[in-house]
PDB file of N, CA and C in Angstrom:
ATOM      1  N   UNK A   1     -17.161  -7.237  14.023  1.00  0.00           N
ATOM      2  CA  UNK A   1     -15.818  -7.577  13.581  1.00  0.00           C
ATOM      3  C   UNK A   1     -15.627  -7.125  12.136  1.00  0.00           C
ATOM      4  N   UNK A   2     -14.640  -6.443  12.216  1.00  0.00           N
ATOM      5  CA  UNK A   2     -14.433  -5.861  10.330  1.00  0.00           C
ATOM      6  C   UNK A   2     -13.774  -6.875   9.375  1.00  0.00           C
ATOM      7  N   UNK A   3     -14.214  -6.829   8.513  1.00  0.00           N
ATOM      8  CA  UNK A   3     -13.444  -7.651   7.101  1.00  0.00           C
ATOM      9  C   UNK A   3     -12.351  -7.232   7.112  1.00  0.00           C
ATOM     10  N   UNK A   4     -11.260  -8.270   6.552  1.00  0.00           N
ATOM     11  CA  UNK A   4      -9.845  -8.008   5.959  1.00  0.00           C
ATOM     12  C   UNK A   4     -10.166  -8.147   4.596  1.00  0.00           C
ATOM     13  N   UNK A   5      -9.502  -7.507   4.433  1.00  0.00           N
ATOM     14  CA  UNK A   5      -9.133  -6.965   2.658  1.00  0.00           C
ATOM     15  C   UNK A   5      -7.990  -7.100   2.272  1.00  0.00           C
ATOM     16  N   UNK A   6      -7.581  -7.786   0.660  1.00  0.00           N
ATOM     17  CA  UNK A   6      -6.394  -7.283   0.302  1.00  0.00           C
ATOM     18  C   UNK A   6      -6.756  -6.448  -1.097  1.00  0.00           C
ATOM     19  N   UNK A   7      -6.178  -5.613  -1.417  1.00  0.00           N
ATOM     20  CA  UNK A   7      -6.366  -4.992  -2.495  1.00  0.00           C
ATOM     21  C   UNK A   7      -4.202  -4.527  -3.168  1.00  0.00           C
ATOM     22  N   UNK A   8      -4.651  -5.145  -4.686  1.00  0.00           N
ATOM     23  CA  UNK A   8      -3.479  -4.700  -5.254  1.00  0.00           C
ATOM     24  C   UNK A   8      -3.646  -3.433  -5.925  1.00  0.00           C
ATOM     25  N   UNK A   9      -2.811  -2.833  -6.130  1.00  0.00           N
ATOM     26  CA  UNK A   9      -2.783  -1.336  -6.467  1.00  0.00           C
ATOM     27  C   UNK A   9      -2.184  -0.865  -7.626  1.00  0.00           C
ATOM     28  N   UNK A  10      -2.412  -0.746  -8.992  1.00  0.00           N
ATOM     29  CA  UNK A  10      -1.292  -0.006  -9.912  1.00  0.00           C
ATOM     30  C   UNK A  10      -1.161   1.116  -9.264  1.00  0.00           C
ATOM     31  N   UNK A  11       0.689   1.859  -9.205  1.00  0.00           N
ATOM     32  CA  UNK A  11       1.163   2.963  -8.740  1.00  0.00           C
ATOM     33  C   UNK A  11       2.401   2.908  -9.860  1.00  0.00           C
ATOM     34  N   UNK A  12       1.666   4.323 -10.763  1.00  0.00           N
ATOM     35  CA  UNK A  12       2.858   4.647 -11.480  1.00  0.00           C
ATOM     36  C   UNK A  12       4.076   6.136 -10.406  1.00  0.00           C
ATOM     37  N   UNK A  13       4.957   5.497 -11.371  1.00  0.00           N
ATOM     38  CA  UNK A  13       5.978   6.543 -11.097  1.00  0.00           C
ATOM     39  C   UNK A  13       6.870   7.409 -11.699  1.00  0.00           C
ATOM     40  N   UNK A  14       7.136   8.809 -11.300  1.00  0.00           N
ATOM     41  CA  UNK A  14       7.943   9.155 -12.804  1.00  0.00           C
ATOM     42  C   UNK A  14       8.051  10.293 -11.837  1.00  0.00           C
ATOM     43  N   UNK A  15       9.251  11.123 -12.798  1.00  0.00           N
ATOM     44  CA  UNK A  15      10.425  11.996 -11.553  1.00  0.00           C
ATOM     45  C   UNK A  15      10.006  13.314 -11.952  1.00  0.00           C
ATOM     46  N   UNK A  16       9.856  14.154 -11.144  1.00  0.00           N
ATOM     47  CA  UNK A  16       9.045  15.503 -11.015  1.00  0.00           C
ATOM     48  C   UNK A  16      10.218  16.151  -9.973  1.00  0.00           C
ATOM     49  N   UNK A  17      11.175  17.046 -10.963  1.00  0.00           N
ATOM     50  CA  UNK A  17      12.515  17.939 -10.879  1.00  0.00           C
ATOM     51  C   UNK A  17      13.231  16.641  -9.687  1.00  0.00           C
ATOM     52  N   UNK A  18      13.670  16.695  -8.616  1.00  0.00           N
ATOM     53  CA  UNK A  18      14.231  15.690  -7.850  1.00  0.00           C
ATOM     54  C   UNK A  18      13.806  14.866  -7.118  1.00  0.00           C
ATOM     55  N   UNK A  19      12.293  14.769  -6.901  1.00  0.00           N
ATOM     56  CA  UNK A  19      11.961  13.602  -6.287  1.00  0.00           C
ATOM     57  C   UNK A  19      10.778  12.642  -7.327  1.00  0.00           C
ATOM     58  N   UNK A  20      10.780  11.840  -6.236  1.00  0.00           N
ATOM     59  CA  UNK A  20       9.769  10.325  -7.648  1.00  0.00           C
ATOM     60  C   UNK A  20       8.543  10.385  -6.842  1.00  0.00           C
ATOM     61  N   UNK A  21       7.801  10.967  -7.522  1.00  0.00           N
ATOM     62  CA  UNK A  21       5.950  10.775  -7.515  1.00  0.00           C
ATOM     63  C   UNK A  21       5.795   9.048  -7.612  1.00  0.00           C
ATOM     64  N   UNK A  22       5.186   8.785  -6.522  1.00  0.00           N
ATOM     65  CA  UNK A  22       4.294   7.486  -7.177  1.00  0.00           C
ATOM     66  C   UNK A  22       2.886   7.928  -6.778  1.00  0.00           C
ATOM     67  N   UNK A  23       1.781   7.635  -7.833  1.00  0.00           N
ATOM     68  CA  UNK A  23       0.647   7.929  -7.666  1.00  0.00           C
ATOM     69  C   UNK A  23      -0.223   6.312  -7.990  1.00  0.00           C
ATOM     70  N   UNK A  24      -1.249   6.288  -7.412  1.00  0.00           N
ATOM     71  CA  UNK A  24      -2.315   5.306  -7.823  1.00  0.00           C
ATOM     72  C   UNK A  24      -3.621   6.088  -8.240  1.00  0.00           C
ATOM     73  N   UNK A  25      -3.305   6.686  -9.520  1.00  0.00           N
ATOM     74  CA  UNK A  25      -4.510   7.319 -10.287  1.00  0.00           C
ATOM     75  C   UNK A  25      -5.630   6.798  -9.860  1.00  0.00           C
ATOM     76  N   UNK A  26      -6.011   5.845  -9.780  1.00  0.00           N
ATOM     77  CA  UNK A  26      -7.380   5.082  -9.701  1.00  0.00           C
ATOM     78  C   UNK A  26      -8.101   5.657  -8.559  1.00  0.00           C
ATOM     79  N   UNK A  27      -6.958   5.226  -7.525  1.00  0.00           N
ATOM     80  CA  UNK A  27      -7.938   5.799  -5.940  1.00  0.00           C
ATOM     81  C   UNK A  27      -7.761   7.130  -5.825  1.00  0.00           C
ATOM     82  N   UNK A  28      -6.844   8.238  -6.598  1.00  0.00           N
ATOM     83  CA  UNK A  28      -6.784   9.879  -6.040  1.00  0.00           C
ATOM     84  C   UNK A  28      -5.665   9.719  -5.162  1.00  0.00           C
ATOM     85  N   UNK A  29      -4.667   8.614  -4.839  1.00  0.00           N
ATOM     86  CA  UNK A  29      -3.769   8.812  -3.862  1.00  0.00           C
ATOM     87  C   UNK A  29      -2.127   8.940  -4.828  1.00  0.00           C
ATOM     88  N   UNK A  30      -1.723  10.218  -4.091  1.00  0.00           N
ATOM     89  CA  UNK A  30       0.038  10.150  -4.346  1.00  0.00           C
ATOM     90  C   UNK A  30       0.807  10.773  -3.482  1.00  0.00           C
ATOM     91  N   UNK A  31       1.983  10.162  -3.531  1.00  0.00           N
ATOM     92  CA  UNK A  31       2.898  10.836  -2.392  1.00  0.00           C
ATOM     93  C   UNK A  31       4.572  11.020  -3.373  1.00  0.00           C
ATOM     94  N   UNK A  32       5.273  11.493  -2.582  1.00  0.00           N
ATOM     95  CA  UNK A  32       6.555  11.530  -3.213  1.00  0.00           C
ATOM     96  C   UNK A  32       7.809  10.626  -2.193  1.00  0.00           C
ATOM     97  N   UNK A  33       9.133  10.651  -2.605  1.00  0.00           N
ATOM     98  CA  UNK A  33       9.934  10.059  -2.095  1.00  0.00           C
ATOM     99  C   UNK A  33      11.729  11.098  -3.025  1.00  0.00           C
ATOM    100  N   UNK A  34      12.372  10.651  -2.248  1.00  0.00           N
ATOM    101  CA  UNK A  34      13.837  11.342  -2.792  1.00  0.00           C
ATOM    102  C   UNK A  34      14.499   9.699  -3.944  1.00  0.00           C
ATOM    103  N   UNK A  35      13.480   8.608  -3.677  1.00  0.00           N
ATOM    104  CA  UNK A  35      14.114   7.495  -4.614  1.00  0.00           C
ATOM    105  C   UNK A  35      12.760   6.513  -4.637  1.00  0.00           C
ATOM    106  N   UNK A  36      13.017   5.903  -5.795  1.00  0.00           N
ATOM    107  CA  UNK A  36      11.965   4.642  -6.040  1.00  0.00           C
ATOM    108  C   UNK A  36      11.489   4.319  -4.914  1.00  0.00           C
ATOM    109  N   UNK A  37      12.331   3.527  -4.102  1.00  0.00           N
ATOM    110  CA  UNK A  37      11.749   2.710  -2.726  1.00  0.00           C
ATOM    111  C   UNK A  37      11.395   3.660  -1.778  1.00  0.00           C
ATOM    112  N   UNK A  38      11.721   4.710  -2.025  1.00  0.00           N
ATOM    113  CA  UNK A  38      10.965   5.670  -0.414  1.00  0.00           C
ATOM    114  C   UNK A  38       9.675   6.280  -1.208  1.00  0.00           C
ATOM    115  N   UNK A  39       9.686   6.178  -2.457  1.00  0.00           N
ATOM    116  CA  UNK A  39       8.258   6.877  -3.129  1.00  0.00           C
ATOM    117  C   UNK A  39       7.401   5.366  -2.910  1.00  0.00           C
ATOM    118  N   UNK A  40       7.724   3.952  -3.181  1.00  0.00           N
ATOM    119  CA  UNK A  40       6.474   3.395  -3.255  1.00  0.00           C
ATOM    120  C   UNK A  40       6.218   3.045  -1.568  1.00  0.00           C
ATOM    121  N   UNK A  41       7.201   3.147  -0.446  1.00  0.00           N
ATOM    122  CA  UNK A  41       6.976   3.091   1.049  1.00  0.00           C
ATOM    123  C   UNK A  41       5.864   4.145   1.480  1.00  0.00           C
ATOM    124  N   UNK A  42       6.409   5.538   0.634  1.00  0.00           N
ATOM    125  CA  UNK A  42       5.331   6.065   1.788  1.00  0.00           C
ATOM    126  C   UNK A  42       4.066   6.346   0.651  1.00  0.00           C
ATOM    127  N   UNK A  43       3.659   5.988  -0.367  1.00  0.00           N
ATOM    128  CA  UNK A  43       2.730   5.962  -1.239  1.00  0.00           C
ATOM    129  C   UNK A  43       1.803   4.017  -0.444  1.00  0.00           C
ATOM    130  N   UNK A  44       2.712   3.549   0.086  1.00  0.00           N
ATOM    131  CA  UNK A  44       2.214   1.955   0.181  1.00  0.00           C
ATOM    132  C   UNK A  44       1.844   2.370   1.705  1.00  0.00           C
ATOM    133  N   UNK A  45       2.317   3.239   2.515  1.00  0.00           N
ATOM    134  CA  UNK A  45       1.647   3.714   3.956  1.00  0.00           C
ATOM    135  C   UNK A  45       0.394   4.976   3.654  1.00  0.00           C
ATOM    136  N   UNK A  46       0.451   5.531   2.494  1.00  0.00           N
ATOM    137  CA  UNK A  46      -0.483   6.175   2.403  1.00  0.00           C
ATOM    138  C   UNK A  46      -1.769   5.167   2.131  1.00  0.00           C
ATOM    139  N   UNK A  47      -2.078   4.588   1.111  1.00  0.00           N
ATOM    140  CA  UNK A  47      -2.723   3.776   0.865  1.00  0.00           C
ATOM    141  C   UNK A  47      -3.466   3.063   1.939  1.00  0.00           C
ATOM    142  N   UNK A  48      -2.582   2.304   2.966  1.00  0.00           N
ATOM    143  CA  UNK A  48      -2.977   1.787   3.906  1.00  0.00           C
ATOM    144  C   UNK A  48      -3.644   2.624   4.974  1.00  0.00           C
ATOM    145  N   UNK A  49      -3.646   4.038   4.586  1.00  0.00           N
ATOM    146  CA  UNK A  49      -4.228   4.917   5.696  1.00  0.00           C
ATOM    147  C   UNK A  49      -5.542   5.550   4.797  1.00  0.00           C
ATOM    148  N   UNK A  50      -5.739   5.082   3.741  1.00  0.00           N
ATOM    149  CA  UNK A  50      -6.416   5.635   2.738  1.00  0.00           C
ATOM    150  C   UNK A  50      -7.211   4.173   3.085  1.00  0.00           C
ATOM    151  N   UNK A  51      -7.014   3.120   3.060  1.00  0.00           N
ATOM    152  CA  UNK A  51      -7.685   2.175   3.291  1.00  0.00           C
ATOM    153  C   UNK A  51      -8.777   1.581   4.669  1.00  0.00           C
ATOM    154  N   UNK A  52      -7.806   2.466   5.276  1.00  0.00           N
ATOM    155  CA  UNK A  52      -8.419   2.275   6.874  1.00  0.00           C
ATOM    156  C   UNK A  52      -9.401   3.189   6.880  1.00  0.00           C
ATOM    157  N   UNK A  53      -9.407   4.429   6.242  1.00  0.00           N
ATOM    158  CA  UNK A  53     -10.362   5.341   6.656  1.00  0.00           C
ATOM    159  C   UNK A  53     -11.833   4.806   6.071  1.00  0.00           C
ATOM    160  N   UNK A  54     -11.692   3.969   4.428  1.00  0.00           N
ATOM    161  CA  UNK A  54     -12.380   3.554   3.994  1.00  0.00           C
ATOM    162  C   UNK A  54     -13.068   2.785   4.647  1.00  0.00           C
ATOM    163  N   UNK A  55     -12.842   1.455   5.721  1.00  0.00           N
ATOM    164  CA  UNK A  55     -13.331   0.617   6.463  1.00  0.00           C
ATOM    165  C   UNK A  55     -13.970   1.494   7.355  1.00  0.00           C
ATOM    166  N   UNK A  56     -13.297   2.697   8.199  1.00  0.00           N
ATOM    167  CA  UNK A  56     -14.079   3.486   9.288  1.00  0.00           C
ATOM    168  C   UNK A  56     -15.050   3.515   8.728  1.00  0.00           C
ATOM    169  N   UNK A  57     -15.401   4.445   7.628  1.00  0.00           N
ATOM    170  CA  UNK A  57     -16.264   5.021   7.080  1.00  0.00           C
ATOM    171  C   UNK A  57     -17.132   3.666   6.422  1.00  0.00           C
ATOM    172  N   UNK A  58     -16.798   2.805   6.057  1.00  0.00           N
ATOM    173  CA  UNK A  58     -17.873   1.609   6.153  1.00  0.00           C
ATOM    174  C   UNK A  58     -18.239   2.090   4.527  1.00  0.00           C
ATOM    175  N   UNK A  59     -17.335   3.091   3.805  1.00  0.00           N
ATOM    176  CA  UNK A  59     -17.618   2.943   2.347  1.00  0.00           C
ATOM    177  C   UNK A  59     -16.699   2.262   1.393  1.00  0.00           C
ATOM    178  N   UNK A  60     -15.670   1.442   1.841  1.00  0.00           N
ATOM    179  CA  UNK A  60     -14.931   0.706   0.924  1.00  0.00           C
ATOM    180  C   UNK A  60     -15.291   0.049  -0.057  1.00  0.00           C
ATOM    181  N   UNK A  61     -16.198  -0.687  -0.227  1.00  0.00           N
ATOM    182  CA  UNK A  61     -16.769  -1.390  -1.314  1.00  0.00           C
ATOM    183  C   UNK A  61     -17.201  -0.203  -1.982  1.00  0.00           C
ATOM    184  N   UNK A  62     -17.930   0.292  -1.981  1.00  0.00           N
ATOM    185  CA  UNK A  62     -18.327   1.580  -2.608  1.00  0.00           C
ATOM    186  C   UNK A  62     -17.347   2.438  -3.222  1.00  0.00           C
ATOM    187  N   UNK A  63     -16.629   2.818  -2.759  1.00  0.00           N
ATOM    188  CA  UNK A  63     -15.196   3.743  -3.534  1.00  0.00           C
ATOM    189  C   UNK A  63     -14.669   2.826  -4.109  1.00  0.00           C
ATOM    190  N   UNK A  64     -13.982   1.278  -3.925  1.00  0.00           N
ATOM    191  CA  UNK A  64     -13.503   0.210  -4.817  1.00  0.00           C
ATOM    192  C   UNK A  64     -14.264   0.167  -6.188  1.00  0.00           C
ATOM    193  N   UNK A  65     -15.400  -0.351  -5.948  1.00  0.00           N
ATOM    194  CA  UNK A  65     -16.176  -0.551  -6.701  1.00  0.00           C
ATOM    195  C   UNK A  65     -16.415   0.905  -8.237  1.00  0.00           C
ATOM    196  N   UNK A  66     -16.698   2.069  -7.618  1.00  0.00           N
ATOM    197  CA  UNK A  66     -16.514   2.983  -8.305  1.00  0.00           C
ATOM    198  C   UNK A  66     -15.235   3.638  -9.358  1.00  0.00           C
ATOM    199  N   UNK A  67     -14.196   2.857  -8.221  1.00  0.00           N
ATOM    200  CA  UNK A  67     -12.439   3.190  -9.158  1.00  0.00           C
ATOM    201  C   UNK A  67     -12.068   2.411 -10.267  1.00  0.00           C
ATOM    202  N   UNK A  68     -13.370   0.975 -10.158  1.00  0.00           N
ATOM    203  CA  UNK A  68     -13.044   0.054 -11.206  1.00  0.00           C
ATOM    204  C   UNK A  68     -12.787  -1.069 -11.023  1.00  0.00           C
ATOM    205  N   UNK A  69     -12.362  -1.145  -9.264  1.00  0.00           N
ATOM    206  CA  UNK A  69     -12.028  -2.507  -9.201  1.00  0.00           C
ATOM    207  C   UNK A  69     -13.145  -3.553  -8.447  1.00  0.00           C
ATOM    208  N   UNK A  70     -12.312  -4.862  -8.767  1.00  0.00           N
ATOM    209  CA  UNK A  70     -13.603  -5.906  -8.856  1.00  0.00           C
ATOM    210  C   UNK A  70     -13.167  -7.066  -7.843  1.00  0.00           C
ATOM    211  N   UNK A  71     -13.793  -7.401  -6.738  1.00  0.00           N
ATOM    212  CA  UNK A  71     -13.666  -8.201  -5.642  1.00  0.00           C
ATOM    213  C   UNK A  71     -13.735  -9.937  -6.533  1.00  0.00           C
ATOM    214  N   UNK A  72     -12.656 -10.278  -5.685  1.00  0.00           N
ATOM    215  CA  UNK A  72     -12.778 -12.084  -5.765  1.00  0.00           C
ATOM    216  C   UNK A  72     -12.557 -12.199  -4.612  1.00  0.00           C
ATOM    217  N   UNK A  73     -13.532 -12.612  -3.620  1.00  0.00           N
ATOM    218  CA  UNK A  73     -13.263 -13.517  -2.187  1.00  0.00           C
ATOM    219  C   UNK A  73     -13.306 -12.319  -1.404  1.00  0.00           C
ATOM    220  N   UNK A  74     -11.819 -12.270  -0.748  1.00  0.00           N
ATOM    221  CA  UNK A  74     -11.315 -11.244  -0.011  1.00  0.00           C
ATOM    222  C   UNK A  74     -10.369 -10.006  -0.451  1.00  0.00           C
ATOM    223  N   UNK A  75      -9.818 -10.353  -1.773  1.00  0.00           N
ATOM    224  CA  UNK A  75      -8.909  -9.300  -2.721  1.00  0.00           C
ATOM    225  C   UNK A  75      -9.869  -8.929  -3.556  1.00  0.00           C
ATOM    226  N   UNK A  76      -9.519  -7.455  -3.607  1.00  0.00           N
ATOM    227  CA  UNK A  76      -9.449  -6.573  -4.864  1.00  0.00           C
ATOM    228  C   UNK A  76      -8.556  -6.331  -6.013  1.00  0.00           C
ATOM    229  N   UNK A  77      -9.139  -6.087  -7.033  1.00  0.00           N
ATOM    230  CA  UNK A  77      -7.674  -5.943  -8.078  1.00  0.00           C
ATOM    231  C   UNK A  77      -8.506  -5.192  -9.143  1.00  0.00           C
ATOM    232  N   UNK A  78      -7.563  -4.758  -9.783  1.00  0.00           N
ATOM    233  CA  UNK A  78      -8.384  -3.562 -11.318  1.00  0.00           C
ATOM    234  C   UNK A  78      -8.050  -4.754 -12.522  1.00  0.00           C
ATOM    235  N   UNK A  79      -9.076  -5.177 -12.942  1.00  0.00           N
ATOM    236  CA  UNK A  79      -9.221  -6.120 -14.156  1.00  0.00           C
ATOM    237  C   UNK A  79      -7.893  -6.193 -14.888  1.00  0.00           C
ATOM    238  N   UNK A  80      -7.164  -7.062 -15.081  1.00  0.00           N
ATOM    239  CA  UNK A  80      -5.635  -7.143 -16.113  1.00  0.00           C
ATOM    240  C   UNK A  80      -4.607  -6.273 -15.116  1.00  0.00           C
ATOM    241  N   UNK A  81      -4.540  -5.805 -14.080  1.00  0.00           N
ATOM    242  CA  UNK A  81      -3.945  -4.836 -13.563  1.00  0.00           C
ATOM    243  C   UNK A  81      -2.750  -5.408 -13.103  1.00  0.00           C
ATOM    244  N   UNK A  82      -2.806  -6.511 -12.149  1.00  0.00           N
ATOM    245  CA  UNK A  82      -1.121  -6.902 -12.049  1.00  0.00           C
ATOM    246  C   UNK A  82      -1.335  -8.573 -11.893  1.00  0.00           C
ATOM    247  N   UNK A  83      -1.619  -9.368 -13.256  1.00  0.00           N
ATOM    248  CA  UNK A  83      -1.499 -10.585 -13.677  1.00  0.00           C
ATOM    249  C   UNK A  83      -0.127 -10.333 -13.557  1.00  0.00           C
ATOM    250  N   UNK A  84       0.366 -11.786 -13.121  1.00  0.00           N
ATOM    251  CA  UNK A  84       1.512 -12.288 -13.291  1.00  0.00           C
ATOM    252  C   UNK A  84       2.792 -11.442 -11.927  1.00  0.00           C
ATOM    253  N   UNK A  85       2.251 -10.500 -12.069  1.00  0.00           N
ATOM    254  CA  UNK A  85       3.255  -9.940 -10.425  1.00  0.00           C
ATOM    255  C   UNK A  85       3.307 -10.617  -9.137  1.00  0.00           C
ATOM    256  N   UNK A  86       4.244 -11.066  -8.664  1.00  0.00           N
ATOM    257  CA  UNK A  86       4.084 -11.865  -7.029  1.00  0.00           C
ATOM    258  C   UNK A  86       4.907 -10.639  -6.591  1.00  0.00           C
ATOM    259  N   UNK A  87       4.274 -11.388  -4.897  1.00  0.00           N
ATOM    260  CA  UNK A  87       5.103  -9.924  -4.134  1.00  0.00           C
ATOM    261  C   UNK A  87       6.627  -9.995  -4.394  1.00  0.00           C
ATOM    262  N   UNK A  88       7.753 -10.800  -4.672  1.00  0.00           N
ATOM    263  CA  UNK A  88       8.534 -10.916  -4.894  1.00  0.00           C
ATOM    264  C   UNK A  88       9.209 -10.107  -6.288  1.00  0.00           C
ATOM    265  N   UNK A  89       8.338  -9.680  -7.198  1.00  0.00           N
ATOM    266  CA  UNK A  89       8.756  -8.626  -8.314  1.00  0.00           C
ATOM    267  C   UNK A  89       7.790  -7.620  -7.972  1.00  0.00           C
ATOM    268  N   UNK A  90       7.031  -7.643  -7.248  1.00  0.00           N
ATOM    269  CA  UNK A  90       6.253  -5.866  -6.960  1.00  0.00           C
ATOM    270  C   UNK A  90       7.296  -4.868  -6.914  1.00  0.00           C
ATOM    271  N   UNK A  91       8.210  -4.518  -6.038  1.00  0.00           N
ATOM    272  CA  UNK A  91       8.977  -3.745  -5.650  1.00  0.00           C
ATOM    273  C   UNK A  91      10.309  -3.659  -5.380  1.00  0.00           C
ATOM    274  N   UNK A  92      11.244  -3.142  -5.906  1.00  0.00           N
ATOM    275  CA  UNK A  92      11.140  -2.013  -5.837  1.00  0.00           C
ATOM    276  C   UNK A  92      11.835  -1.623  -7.550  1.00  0.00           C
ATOM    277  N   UNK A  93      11.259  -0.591  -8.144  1.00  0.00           N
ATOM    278  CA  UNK A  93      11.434  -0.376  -9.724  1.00  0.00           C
ATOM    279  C   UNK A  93      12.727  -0.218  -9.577  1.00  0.00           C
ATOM    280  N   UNK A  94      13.503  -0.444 -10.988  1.00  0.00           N
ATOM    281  CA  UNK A  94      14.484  -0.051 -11.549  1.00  0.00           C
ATOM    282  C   UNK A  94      14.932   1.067 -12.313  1.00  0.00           C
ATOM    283  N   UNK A  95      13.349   1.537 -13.403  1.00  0.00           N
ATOM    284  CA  UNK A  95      13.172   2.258 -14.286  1.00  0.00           C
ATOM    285  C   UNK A  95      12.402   3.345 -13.715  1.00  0.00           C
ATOM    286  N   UNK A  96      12.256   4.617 -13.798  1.00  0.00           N
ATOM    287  CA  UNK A  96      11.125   5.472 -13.390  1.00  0.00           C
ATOM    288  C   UNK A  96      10.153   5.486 -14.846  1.00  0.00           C
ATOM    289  N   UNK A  97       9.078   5.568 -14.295  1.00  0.00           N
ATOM    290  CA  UNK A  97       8.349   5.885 -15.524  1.00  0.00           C
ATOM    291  C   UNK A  97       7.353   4.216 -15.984  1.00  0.00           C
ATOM    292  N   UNK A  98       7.863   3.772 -15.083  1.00  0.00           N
ATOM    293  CA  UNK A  98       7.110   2.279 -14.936  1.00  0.00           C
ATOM    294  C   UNK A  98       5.882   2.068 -14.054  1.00  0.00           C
ATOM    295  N   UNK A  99       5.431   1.278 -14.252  1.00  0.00           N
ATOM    296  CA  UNK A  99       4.274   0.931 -12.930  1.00  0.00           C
ATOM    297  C   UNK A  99       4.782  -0.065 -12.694  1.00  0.00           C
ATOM    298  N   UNK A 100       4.060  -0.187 -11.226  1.00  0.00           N
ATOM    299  CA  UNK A 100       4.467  -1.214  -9.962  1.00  0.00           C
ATOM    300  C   UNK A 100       3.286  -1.417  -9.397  1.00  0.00           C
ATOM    301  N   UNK A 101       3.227  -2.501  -9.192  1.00  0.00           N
ATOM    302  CA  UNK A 101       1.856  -3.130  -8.602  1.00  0.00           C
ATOM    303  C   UNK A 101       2.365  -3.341  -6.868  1.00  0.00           C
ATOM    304  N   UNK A 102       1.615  -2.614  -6.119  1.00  0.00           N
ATOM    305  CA  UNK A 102       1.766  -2.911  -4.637  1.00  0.00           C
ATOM    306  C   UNK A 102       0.387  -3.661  -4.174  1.00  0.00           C
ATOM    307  N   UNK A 103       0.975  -4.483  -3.049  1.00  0.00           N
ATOM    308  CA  UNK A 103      -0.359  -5.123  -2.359  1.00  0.00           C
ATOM    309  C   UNK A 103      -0.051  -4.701  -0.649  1.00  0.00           C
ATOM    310  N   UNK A 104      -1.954  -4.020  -0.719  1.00  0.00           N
ATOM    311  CA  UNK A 104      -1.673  -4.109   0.785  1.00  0.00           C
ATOM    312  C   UNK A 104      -2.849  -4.686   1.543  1.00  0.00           C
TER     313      UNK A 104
END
């Protein structure tokens, strides 16, 4: 039976000619979108497919661990990374050029 995981994610964002990059430097993952909320949707479905492969592969702790981040319980999080964010202000930005903390 596999572990559940939650892991929160800094994903900055910022506008590259007409569409919005959100990237999560940490793990190597980015995707784009034509607006804020379609950049952190399919950056927050990438992730989750970036996450699954990690469990296949049975190296998740291992790549976590290496990006910086640090397990309590069943969540992951990058030290100071999104104190004070509930899912209720995660998403979706106002500003480009901000970070946004996603949980998946």
């Amino acid at each position: 039976m596999r572990e559940e995981h939650s892991i929160k994610v800094r994903v900055e964002l910022f506008r590259e000619g007409p569409v919005v990059v959100a990237r999560a430097k940490e793990l190597g993952v980015s995707t784009s979108g034509e607006t804020e909320s379609a950049a952190i949707q399919a950056v927050t479905e990438a992730l989750e497919l970036f996450m699954e492969t990690l469990t296949e592969m049975e190296t998740c702790e291992e790549v976590l661990t290496e990006s910086g981040y640090v397990r309590q319980g069943t969540e992951w999080a990058l030290p100071h990374c999104c104190e004070g964010w509930t899912p209720g202000n995660m998403v979706p930005l106002e500003v480009i050029g901000q970070i946004a903390c996603v949980e998946i």
